[in-house]
N, C-alpha and C. Protein backbone atom coordinates (compact mmCIF):
# COMPACT_ATOMS: atom_id res chain seq x y z
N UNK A 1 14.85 28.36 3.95
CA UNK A 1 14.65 27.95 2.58
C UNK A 1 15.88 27.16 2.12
N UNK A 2 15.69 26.07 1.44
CA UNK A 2 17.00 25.25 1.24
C UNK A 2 17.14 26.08 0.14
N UNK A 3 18.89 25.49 -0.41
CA UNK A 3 19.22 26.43 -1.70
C UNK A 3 19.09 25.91 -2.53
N UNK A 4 18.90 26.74 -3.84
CA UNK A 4 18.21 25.96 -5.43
C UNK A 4 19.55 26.26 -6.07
N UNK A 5 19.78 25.36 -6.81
CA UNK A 5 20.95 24.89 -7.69
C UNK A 5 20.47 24.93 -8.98
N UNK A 6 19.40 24.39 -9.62
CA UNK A 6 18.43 24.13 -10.47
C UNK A 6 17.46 24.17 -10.86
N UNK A 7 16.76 24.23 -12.16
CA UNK A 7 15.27 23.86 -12.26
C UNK A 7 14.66 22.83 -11.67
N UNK A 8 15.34 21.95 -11.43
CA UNK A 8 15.07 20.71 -10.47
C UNK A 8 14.71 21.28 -8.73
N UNK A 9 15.25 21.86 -7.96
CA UNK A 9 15.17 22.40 -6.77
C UNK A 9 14.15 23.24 -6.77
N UNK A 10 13.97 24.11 -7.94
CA UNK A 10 12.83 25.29 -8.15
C UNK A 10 11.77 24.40 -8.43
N UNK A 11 11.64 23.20 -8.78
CA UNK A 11 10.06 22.99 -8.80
C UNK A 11 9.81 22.36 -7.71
N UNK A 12 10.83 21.73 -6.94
CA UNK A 12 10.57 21.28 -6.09
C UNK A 12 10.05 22.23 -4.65
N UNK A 13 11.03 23.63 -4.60
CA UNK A 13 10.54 24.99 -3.88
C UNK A 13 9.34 25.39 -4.54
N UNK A 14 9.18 25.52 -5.44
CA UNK A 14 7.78 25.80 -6.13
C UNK A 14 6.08 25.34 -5.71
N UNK A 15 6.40 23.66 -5.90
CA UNK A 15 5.71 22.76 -5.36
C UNK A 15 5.34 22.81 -4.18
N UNK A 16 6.00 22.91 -2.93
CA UNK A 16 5.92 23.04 -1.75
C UNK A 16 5.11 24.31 -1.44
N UNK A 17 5.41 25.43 -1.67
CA UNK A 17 5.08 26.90 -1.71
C UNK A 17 3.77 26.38 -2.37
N UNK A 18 3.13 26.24 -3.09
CA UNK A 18 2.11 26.12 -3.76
C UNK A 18 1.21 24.91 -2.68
N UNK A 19 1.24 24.04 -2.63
CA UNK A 19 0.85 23.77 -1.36
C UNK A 19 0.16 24.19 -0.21
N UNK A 20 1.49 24.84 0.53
CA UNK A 20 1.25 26.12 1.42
C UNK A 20 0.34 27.22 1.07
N UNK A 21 0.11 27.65 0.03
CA UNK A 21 -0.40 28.55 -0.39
C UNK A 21 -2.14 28.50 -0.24
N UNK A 22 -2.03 26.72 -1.17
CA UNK A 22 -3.20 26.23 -1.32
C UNK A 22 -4.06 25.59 0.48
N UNK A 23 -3.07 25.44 1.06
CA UNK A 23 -3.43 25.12 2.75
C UNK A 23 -3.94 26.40 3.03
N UNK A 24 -3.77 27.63 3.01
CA UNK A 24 -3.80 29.00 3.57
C UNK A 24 -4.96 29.48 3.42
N UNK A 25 -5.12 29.09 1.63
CA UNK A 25 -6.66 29.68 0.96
C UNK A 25 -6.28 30.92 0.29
N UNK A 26 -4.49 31.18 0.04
CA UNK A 26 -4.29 31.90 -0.63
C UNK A 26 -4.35 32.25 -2.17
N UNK A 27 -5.06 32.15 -2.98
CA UNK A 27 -5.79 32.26 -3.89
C UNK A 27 -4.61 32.60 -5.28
N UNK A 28 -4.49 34.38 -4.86
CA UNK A 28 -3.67 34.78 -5.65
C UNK A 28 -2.83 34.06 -5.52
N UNK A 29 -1.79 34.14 -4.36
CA UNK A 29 -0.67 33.54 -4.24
C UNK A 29 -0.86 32.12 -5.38
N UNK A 30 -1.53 31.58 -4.84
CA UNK A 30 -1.89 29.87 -5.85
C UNK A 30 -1.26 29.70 -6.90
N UNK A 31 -2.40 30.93 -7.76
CA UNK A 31 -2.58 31.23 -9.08
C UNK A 31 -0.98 31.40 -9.73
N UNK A 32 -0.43 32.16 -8.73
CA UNK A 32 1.04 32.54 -9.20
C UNK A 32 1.81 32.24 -9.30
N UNK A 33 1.90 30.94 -8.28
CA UNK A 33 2.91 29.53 -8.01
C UNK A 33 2.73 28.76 -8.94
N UNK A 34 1.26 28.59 -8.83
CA UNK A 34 1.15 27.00 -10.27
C UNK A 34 1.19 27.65 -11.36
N UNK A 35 1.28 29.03 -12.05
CA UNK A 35 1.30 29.36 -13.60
C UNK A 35 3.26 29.03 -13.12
N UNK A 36 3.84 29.55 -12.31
CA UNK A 36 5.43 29.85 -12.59
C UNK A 36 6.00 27.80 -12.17
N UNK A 37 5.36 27.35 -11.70
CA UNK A 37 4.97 25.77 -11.83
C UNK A 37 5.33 25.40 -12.74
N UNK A 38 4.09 25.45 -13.79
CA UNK A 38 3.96 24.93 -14.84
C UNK A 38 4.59 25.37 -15.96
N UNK A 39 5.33 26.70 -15.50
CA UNK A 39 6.58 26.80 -16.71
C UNK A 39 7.74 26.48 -16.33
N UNK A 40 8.26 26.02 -15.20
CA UNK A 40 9.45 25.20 -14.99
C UNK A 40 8.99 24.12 -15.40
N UNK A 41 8.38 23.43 -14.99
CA UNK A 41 7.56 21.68 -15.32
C UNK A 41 8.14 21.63 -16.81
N UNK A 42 7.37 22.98 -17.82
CA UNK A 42 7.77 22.65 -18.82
C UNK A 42 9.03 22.65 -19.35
N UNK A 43 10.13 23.64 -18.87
CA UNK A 43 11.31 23.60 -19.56
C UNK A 43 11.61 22.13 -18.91
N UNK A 44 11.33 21.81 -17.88
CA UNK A 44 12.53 20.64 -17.78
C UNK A 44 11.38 19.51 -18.57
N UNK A 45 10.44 19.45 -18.90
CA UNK A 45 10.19 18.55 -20.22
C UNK A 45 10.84 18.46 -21.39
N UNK A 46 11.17 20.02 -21.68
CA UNK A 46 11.59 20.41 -22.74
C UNK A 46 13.21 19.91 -23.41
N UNK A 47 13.96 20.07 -22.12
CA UNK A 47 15.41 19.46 -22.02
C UNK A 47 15.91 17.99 -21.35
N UNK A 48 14.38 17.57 -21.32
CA UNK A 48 14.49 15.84 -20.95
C UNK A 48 15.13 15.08 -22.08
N UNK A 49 15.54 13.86 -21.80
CA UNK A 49 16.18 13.00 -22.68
C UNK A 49 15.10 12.22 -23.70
N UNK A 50 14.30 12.47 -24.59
CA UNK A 50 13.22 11.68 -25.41
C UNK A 50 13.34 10.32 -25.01
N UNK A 51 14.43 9.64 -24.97
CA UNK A 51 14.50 8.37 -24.66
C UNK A 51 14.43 8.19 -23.01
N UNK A 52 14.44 8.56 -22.77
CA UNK A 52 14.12 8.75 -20.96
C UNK A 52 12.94 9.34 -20.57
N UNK A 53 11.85 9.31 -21.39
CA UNK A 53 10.64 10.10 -20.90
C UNK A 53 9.64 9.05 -21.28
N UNK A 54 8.57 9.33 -20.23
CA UNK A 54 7.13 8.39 -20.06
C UNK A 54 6.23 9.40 -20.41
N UNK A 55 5.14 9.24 -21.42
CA UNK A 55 4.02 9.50 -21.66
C UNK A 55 2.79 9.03 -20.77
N UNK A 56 2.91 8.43 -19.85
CA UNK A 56 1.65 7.99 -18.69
C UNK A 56 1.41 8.54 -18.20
N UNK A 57 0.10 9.15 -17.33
CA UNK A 57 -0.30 10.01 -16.69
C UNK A 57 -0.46 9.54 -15.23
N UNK A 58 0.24 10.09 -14.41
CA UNK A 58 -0.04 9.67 -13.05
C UNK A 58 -1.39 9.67 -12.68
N UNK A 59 -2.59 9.59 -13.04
CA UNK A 59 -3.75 9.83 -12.83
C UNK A 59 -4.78 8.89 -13.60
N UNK A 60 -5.49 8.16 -12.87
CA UNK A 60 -6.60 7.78 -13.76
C UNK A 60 -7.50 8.29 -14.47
N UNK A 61 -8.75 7.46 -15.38
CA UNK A 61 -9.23 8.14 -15.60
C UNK A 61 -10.44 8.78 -14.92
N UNK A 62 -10.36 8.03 -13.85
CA UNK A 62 -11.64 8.57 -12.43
C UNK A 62 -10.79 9.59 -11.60
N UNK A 63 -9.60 10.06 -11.72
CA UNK A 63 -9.11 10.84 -11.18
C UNK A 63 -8.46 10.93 -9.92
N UNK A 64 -8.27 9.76 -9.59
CA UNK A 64 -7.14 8.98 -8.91
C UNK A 64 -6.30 8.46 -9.13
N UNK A 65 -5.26 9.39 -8.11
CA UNK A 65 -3.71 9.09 -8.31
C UNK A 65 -3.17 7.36 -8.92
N UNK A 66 -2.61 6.66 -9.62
CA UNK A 66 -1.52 5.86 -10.41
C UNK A 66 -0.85 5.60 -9.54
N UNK A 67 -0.72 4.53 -8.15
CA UNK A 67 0.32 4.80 -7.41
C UNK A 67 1.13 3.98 -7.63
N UNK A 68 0.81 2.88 -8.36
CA UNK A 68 1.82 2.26 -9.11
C UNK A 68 3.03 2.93 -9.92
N UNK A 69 2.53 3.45 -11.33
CA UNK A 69 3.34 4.65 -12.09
C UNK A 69 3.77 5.96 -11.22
N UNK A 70 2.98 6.33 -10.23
CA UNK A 70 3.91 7.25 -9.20
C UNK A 70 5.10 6.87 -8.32
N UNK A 71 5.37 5.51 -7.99
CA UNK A 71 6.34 4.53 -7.51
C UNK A 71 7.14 4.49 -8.21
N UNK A 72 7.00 4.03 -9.45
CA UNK A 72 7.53 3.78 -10.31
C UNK A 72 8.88 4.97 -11.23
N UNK A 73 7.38 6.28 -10.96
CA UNK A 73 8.45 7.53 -11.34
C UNK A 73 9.23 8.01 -10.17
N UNK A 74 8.93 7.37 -9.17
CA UNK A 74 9.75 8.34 -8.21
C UNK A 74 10.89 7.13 -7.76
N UNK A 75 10.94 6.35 -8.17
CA UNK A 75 12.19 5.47 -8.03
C UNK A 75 13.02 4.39 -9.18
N UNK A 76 12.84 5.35 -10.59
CA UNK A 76 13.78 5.09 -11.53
C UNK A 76 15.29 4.46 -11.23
């Protein structure tokens, strides 16, 4: 397991694990990763810079991935 320094590292361990979880067909497990997910996700929304944050949704509205705006966020 690499080491977590941050909320940044924990979603990123989070993410991964959840994944795995979801490869397995582990259900509970899932459930437990993406609720503790989606409350890191949120604090670090929470302590983002307003002026440094995008309102776009990586996702269309047919529900395919933005890989433009996913490029885009992943190489600020």
């Amino acid at each position: 397991m690499e080491r977590i320094t941050d909320d940044y590292d924990l979603a990123v361990a989070l993410a991964h694990a959840l994944r795995d979880a979801h490869a397995a067909g582990n259900a509970d497990h899932e459930r437990d990763l993406a609720v503790t997910l989606a409350q890191t996700t949120n604090v670090l929304a929470l302590t983002a810079d307003p002026d440094e944050t995008t309102a776009a949704t990586p996702t269309h509205k047919n529900g395919h991935p933005d890989e433009a705006l996913i490029h885009q966020l992943l190489h600020r």
